[in-house]
C-alpha atoms as a PDB file:
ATOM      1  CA  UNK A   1      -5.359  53.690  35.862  1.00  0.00           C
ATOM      2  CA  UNK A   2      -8.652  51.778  36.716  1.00  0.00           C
ATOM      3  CA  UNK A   3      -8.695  49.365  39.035  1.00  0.00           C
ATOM      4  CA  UNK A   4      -9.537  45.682  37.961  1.00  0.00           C
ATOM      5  CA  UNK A   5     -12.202  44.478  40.338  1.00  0.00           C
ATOM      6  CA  UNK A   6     -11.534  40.709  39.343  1.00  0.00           C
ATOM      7  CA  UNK A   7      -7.902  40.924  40.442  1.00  0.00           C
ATOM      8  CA  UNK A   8      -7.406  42.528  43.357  1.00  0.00           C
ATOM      9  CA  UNK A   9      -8.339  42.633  46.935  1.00  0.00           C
ATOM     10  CA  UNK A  10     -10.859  45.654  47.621  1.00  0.00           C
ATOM     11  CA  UNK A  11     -12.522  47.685  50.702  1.00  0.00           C
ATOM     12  CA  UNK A  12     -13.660  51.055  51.693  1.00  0.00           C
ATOM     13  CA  UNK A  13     -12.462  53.541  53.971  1.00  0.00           C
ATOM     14  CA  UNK A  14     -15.021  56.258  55.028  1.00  0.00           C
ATOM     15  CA  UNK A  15     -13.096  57.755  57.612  1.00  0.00           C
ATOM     16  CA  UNK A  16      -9.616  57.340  59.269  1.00  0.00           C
ATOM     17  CA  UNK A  17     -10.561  54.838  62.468  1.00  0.00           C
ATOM     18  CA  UNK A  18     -10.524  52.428  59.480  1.00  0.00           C
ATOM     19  CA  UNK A  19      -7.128  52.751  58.298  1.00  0.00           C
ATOM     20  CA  UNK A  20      -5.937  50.752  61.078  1.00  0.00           C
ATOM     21  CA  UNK A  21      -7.896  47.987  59.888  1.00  0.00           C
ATOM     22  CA  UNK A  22      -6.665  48.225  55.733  1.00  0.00           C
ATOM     23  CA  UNK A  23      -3.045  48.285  57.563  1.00  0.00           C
ATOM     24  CA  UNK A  24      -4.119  45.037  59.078  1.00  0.00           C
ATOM     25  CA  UNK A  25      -5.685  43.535  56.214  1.00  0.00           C
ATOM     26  CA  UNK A  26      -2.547  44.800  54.263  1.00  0.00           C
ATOM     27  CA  UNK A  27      -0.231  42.817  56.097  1.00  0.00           C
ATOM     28  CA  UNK A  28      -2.061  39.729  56.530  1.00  0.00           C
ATOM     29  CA  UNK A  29      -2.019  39.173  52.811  1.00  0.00           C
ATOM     30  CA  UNK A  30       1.130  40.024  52.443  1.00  0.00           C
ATOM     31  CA  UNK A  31       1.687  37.005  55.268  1.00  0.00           C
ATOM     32  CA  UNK A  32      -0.199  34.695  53.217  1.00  0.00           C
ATOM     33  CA  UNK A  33       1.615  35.786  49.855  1.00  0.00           C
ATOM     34  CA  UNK A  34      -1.362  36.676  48.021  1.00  0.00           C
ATOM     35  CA  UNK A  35      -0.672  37.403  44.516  1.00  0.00           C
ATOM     36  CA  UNK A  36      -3.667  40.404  44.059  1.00  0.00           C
ATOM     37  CA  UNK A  37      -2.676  43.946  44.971  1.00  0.00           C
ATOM     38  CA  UNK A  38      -5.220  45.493  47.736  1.00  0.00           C
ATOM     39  CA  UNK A  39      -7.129  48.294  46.743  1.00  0.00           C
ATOM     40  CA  UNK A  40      -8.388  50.842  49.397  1.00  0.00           C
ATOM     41  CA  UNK A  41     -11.981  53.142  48.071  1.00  0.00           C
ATOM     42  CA  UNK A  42     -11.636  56.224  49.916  1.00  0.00           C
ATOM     43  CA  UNK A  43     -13.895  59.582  49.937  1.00  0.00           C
ATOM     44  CA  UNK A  44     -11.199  61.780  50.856  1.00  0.00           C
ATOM     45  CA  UNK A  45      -7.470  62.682  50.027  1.00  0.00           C
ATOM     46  CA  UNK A  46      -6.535  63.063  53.340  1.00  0.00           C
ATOM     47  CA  UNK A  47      -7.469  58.918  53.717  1.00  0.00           C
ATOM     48  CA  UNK A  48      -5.113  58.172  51.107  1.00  0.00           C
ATOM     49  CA  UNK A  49      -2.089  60.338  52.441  1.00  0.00           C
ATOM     50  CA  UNK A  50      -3.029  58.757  56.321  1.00  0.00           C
ATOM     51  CA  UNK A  51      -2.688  55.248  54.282  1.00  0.00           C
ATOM     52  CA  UNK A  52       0.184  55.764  52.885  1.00  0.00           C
ATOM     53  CA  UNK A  53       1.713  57.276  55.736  1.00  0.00           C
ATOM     54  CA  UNK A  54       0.863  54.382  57.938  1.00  0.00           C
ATOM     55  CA  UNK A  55       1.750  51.338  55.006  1.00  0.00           C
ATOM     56  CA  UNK A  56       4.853  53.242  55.482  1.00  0.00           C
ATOM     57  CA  UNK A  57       5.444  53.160  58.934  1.00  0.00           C
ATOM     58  CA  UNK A  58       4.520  49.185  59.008  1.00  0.00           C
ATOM     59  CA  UNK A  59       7.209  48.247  56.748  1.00  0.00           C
ATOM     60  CA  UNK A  60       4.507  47.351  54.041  1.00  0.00           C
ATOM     61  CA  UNK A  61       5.967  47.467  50.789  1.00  0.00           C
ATOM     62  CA  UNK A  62       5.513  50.356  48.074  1.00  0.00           C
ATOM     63  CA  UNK A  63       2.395  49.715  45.871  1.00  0.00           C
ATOM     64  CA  UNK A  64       1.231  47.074  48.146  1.00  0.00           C
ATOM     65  CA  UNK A  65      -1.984  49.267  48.673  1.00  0.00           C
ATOM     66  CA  UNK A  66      -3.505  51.213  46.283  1.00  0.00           C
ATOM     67  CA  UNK A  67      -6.470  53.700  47.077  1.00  0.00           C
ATOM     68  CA  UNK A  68      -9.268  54.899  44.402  1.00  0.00           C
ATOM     69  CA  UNK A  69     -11.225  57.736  45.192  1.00  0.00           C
ATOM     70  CA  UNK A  70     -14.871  57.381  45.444  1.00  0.00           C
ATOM     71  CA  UNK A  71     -17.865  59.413  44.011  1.00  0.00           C
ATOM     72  CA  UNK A  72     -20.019  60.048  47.352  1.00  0.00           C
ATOM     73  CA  UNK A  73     -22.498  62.625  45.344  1.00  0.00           C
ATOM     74  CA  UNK A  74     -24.935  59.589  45.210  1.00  0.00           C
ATOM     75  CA  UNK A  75     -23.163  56.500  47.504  1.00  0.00           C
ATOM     76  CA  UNK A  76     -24.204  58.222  50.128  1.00  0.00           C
ATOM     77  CA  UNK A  77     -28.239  58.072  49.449  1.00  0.00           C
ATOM     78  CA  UNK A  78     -31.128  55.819  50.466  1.00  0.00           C
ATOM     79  CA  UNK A  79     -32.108  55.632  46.847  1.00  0.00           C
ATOM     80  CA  UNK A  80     -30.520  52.151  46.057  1.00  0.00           C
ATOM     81  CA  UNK A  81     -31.314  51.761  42.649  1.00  0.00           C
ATOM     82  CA  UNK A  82     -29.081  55.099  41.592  1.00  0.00           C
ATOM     83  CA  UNK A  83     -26.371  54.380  43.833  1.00  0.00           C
ATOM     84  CA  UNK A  84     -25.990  51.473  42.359  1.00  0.00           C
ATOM     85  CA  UNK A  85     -26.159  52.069  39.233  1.00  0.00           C
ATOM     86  CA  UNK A  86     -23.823  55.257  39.518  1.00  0.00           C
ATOM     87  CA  UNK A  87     -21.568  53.154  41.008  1.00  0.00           C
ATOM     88  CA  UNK A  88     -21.130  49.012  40.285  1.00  0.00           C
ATOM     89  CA  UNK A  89     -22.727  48.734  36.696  1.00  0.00           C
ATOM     90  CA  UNK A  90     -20.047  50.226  35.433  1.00  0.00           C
ATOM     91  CA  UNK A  91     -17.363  47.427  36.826  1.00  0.00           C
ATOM     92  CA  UNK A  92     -16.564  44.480  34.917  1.00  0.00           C
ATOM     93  CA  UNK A  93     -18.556  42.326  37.688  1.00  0.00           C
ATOM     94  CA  UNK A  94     -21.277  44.308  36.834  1.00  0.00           C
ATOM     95  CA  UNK A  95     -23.767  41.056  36.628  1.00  0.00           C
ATOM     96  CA  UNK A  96     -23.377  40.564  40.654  1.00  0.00           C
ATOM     97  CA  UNK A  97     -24.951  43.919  41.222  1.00  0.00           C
ATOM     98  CA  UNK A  98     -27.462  44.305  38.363  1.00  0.00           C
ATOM     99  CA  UNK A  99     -31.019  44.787  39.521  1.00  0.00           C
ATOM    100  CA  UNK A 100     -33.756  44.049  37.394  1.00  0.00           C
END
């Protein structure tokens, strides 16, 4: 099920020194009550077992964080103008990230 960028929290894990941090972020809006679900990018499986694993371990309720995997064939590039066209033009907030 996509992911609806206007309602929800989002971030990006690249590699697993981060998922302390979405564990952190995870709980502090759960602290605060927030009524949008977080939503984790990842570019790997095993970053969305560690996640789980760890929202687990914290007490963090089920579905509280929910990862998306990420096309890195062209993320990861200097070339801009595809990434980001690969990527954000396709989201409903597509007008923040349109480049003319």
């Amino acid at each position: 099920m996509p992911v609806d960028l206007t309602t929800s929290w989002q971030t990006i894990v690249t590699t697993s020194s981060y998922v302390a941090g979405v564990i952190c972020l995870a709980k502090s809006l759960n602290a605060v009550g927030t009524k949008f679900p977080l939503n984790v990018f990842v570019t790997t499986e095993e970053l969305t077992d560690k996640i789980e694993q760890e929202a687990a371990k914290h007490g963090l309720p089920a579905g509280s964080i929910t990862t998306t995997m990420m096309k890195t064939d062209d993320f990861f590039t200097n070339d801009t103008e595809r990434a980001t066209k690969s990527h954000f033009l396709d989201s409903p907030r597509r007008e923040l990230y349109k480049y003319d």
